[in-house]
PDB file of N, CA and C in Angstrom:
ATOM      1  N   UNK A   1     -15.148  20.526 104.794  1.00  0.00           N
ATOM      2  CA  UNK A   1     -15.560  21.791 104.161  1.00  0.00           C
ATOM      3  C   UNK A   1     -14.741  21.994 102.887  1.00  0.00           C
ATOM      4  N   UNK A   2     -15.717  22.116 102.179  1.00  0.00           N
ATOM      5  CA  UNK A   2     -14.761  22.156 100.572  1.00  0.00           C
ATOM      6  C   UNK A   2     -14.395  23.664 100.665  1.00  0.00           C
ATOM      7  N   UNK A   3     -13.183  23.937  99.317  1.00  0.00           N
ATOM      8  CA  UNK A   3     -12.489  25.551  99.504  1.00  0.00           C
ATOM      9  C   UNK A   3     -13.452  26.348  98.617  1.00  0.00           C
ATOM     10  N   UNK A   4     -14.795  25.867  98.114  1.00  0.00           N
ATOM     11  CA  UNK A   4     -15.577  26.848  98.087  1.00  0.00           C
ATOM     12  C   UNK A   4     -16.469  27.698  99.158  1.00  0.00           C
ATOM     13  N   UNK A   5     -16.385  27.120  99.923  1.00  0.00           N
ATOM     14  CA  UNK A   5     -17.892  26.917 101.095  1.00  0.00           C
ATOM     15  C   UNK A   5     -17.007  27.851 102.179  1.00  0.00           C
ATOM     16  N   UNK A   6     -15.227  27.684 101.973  1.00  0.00           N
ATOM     17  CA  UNK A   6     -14.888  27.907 102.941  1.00  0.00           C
ATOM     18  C   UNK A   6     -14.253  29.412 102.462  1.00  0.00           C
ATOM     19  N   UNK A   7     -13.891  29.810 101.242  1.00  0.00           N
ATOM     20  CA  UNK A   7     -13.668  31.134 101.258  1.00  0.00           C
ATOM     21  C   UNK A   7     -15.012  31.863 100.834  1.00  0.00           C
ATOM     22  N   UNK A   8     -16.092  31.813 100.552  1.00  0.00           N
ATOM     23  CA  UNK A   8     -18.009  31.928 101.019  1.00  0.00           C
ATOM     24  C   UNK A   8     -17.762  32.615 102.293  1.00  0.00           C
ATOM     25  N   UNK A   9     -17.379  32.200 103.368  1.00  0.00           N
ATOM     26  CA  UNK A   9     -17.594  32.316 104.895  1.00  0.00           C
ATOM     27  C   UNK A   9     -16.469  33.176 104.824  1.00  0.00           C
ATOM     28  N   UNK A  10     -15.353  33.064 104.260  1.00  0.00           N
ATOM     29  CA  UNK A  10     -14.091  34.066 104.630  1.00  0.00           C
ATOM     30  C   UNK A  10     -14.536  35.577 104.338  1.00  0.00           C
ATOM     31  N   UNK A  11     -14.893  35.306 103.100  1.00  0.00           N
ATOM     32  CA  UNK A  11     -15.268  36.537 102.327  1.00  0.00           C
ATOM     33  C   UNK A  11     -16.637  37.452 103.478  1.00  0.00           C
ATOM     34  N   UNK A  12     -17.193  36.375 103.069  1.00  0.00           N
ATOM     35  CA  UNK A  12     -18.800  37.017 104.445  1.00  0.00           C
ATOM     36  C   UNK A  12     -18.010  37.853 105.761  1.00  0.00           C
ATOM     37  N   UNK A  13     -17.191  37.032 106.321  1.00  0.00           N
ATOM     38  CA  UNK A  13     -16.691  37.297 107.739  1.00  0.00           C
ATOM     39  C   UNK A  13     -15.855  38.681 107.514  1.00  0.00           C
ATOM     40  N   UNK A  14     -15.017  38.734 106.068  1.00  0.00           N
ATOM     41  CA  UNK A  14     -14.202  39.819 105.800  1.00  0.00           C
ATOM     42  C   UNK A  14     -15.045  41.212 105.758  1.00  0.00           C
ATOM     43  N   UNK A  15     -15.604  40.945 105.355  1.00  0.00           N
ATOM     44  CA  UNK A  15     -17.106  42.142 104.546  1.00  0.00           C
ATOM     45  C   UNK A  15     -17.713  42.909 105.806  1.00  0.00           C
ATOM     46  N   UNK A  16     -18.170  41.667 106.509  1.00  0.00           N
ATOM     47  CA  UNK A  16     -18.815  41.834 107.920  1.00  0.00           C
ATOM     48  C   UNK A  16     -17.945  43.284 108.688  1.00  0.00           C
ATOM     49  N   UNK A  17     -17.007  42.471 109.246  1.00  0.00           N
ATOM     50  CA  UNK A  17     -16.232  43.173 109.599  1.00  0.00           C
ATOM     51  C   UNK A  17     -15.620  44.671 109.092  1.00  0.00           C
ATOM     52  N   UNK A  18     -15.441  44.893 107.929  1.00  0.00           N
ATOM     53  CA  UNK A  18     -15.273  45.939 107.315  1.00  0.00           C
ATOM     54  C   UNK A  18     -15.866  46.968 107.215  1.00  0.00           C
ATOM     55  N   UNK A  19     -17.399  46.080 106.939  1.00  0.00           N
ATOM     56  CA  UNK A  19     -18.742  46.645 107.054  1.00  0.00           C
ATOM     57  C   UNK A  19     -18.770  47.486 108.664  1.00  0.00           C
ATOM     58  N   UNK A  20     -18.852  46.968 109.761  1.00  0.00           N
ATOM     59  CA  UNK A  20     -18.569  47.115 111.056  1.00  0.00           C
ATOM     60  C   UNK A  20     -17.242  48.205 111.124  1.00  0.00           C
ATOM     61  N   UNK A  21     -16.186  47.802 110.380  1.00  0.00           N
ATOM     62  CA  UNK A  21     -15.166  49.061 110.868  1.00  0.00           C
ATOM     63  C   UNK A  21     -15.628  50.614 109.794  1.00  0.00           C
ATOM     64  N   UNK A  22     -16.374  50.297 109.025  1.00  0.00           N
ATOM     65  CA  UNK A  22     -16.869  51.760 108.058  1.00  0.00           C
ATOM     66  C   UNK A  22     -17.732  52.507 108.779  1.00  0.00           C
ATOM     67  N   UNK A  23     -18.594  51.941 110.155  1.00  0.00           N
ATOM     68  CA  UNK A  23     -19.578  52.224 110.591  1.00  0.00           C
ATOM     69  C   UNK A  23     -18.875  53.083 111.956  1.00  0.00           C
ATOM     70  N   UNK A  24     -18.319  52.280 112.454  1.00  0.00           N
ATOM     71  CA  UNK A  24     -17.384  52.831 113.833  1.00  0.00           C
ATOM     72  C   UNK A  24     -16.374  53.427 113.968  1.00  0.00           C
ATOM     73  N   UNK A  25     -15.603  53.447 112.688  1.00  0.00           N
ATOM     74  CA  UNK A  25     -14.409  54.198 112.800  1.00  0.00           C
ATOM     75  C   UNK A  25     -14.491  55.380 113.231  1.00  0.00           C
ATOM     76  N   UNK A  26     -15.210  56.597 112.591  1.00  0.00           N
ATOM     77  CA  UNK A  26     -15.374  58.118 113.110  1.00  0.00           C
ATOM     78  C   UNK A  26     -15.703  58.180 114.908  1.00  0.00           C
ATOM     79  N   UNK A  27     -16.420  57.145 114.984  1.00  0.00           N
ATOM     80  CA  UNK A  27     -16.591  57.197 116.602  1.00  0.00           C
ATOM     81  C   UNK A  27     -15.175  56.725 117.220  1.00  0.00           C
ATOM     82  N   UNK A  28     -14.461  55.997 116.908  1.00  0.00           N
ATOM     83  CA  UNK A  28     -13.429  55.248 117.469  1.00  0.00           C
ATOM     84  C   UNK A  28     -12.107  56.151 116.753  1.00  0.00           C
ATOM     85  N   UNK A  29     -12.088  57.554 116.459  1.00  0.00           N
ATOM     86  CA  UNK A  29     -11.181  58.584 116.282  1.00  0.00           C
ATOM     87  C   UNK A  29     -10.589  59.471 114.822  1.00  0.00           C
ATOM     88  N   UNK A  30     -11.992  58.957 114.115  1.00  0.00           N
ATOM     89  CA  UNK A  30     -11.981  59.729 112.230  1.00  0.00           C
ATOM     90  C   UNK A  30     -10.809  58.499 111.617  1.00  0.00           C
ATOM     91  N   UNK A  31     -10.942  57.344 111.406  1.00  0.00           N
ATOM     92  CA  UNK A  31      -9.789  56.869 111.368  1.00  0.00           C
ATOM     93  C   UNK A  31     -10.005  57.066 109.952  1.00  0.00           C
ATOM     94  N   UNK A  32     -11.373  57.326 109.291  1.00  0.00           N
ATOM     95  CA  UNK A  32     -11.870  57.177 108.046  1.00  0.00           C
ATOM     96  C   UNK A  32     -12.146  58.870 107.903  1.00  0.00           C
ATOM     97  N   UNK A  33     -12.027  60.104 107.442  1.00  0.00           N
ATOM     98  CA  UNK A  33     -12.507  60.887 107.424  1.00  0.00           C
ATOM     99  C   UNK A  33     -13.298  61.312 106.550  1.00  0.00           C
ATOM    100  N   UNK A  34     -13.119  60.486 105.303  1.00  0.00           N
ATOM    101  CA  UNK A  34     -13.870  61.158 104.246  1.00  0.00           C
ATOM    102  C   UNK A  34     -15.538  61.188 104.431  1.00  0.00           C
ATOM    103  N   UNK A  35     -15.798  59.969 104.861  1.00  0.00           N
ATOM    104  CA  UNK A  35     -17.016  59.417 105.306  1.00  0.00           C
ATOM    105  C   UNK A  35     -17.419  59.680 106.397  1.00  0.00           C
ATOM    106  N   UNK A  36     -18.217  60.879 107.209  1.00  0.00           N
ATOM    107  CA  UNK A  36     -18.516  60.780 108.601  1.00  0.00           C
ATOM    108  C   UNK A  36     -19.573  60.626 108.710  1.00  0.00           C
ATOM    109  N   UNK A  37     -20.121  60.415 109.765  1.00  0.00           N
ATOM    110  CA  UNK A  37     -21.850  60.716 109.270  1.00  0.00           C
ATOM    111  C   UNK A  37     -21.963  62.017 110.262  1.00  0.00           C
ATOM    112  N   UNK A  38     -23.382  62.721 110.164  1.00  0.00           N
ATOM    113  CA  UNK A  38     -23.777  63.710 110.468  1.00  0.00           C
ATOM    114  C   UNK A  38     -23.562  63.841 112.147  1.00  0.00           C
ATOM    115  N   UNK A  39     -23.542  62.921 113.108  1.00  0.00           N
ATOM    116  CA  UNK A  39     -23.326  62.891 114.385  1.00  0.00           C
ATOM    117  C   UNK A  39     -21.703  62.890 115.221  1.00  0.00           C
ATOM    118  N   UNK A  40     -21.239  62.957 113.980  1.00  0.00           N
ATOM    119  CA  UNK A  40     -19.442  63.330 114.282  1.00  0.00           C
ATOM    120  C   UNK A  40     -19.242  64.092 115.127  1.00  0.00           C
ATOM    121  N   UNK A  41     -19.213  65.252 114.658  1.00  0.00           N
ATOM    122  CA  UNK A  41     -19.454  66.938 115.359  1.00  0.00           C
ATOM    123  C   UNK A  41     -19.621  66.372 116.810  1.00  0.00           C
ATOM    124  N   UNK A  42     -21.220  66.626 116.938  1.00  0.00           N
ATOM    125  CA  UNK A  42     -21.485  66.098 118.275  1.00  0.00           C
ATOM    126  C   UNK A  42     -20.201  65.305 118.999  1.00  0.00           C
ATOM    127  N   UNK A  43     -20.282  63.921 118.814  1.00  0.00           N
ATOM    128  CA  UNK A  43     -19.648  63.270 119.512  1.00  0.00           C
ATOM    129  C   UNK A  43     -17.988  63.599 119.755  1.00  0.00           C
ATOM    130  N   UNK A  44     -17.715  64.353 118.998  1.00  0.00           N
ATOM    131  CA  UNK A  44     -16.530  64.962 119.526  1.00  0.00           C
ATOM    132  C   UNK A  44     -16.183  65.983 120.409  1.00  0.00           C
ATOM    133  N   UNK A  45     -17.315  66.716 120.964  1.00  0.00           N
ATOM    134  CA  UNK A  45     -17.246  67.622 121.694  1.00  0.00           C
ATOM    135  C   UNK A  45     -16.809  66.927 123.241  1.00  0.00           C
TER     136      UNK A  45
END
């Protein structure tokens, strides 16, 4: 695997993931607050 191909996949996998923690964080305790989405409220009750 050449070190293009292979930071391609790093980067993807980084993103992914990030992508994934921007989405779940407020459920998993406002770790992000600025960003909640509209079902916050709720789920904190």
């Amino acid at each position: 695997m050449n070190a293009k191909r292979k930071a391609t996949l790093l980067g993807a996998l980084a993103m992914t993931a990030f992508y994934i923690l921007l989405i779940f964080a407020p459920a998993w305790g406002g770790l992000i607050t600025a960003e909640q989405p509209a079902t916050a409220p709720i789920a904190g009750k």
